[in-house]
Protein backbone atom coordinates (compact mmCIF):
# COMPACT_ATOMS: atom_id res chain seq x y z
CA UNK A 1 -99.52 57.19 -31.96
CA UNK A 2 -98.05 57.92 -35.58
CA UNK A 3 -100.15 57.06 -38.32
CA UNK A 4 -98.17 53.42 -39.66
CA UNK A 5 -99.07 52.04 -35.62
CA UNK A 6 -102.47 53.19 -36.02
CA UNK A 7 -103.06 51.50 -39.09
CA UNK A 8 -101.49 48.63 -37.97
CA UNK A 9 -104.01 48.38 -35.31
CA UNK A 10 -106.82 48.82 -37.26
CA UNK A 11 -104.97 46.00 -39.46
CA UNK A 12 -104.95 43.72 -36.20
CA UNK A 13 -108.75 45.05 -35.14
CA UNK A 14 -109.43 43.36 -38.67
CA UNK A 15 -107.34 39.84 -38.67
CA UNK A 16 -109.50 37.94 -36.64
CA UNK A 17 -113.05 35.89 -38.37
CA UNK A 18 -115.85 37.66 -36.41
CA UNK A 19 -114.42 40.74 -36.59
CA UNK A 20 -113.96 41.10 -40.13
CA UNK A 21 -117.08 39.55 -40.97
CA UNK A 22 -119.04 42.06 -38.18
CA UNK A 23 -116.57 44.89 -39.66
CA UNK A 24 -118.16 43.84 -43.36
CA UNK A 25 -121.66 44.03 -41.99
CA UNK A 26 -121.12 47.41 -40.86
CA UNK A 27 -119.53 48.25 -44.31
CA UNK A 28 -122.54 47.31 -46.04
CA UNK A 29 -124.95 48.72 -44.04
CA UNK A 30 -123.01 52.01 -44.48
CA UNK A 31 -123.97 55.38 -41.93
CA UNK A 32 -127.21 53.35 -40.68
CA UNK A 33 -125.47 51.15 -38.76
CA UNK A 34 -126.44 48.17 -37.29
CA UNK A 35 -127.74 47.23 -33.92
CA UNK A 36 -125.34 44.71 -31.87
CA UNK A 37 -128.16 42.13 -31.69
CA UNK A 38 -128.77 41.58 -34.95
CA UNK A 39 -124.69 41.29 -36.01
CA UNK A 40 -124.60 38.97 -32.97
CA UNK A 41 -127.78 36.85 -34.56
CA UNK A 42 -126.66 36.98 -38.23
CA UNK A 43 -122.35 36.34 -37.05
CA UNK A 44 -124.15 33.19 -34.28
CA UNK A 45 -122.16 34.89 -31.82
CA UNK A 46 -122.90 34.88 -28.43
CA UNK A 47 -123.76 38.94 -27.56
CA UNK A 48 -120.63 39.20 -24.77
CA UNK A 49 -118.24 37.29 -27.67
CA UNK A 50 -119.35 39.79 -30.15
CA UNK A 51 -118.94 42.81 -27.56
CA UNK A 52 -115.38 42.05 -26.83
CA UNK A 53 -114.47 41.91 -30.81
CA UNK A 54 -116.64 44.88 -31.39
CA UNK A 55 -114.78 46.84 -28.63
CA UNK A 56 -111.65 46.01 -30.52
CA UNK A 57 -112.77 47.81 -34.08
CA UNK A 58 -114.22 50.64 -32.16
CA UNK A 59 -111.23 51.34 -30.37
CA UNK A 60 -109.31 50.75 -33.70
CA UNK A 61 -110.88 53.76 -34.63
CA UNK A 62 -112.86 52.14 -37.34
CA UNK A 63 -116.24 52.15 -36.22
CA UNK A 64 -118.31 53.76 -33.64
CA UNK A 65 -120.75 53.03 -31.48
CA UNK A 66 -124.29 54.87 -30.11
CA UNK A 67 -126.59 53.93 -27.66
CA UNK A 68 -130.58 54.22 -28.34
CA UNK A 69 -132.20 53.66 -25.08
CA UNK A 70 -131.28 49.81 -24.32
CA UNK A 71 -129.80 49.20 -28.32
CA UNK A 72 -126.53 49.72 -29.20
CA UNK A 73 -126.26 51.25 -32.82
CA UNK A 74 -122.94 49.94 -34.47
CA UNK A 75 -121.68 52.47 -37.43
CA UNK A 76 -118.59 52.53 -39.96
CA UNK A 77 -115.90 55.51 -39.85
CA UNK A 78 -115.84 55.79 -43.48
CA UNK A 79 -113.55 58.46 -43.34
CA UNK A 80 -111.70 56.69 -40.96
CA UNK A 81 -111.20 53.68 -43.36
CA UNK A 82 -110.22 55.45 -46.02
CA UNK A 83 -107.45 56.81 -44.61
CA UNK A 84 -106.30 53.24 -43.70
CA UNK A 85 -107.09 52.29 -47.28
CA UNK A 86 -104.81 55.01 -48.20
CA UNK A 87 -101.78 54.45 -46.02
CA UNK A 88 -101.41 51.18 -47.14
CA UNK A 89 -101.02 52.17 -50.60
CA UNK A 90 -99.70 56.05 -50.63
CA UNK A 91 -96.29 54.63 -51.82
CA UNK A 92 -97.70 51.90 -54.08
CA UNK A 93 -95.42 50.29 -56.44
CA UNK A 94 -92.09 52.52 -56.10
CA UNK A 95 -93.77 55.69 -57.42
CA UNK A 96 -96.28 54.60 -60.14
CA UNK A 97 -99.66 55.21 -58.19
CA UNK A 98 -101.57 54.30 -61.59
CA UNK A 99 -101.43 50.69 -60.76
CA UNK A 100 -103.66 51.12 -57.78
CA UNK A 101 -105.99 53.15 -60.09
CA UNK A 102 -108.32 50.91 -58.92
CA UNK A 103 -108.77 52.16 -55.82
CA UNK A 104 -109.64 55.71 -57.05
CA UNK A 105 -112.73 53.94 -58.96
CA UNK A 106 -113.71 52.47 -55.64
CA UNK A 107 -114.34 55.71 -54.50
CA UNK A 108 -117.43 56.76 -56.68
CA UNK A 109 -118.78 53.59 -55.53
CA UNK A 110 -121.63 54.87 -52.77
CA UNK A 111 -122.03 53.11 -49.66
């Protein structure tokens, strides 16, 4: 798979509601995780609902997933999302990579 199909599915992975929001859950929790139960409780979505959309992001690539015992552990791929972050705008704005400067700041920000 080259690298514009992969980020397009990771794009996809991210274009549906419980997704993203479970996807910005796992963000903000950062290398913790979260367990599936508690995304499920705080998304009210039924635990096989959320399982399907979280088996789309992991095999987007963008998160990953570890069981502990009978809990599933749900985790970012920081790394992972960067370099989606980055494909989308290694070409940005014909040349003149200072107007996504922004992005650059983003990076000091800890998760």
């Amino acid at each position: 798979m080259s690298d514009f199909e992969k980020t397009l599915q990771q794009l996809s992975a991210l274009s549906q509601d419980t997704r993203l929001r479970a996807f910005k859950m796992l963000m903000n929790a950062g290398e913790g995780g979260i367990q599936a139960g508690v995304i499920a409780e705080a998304l009210k979505v039924a635990p096989n609902s959320l399982s399907a959309h979280l088996n789309v992001l992991t095999n987007s690539g963008l998160i990953s997933v570890e069981r502990q015992g009978r809990k599933m552990i749900y985790r970012p791929k920081i790394e992972t999302v960067n370099a989606m972050l980055s494909s989308i705008v290694e070409d940005c704005c014909n040349g003149h990579p200072e107007v996504c400067s922004f992005l650059a700041d983003l990076r000091s920000v800890p998760c």
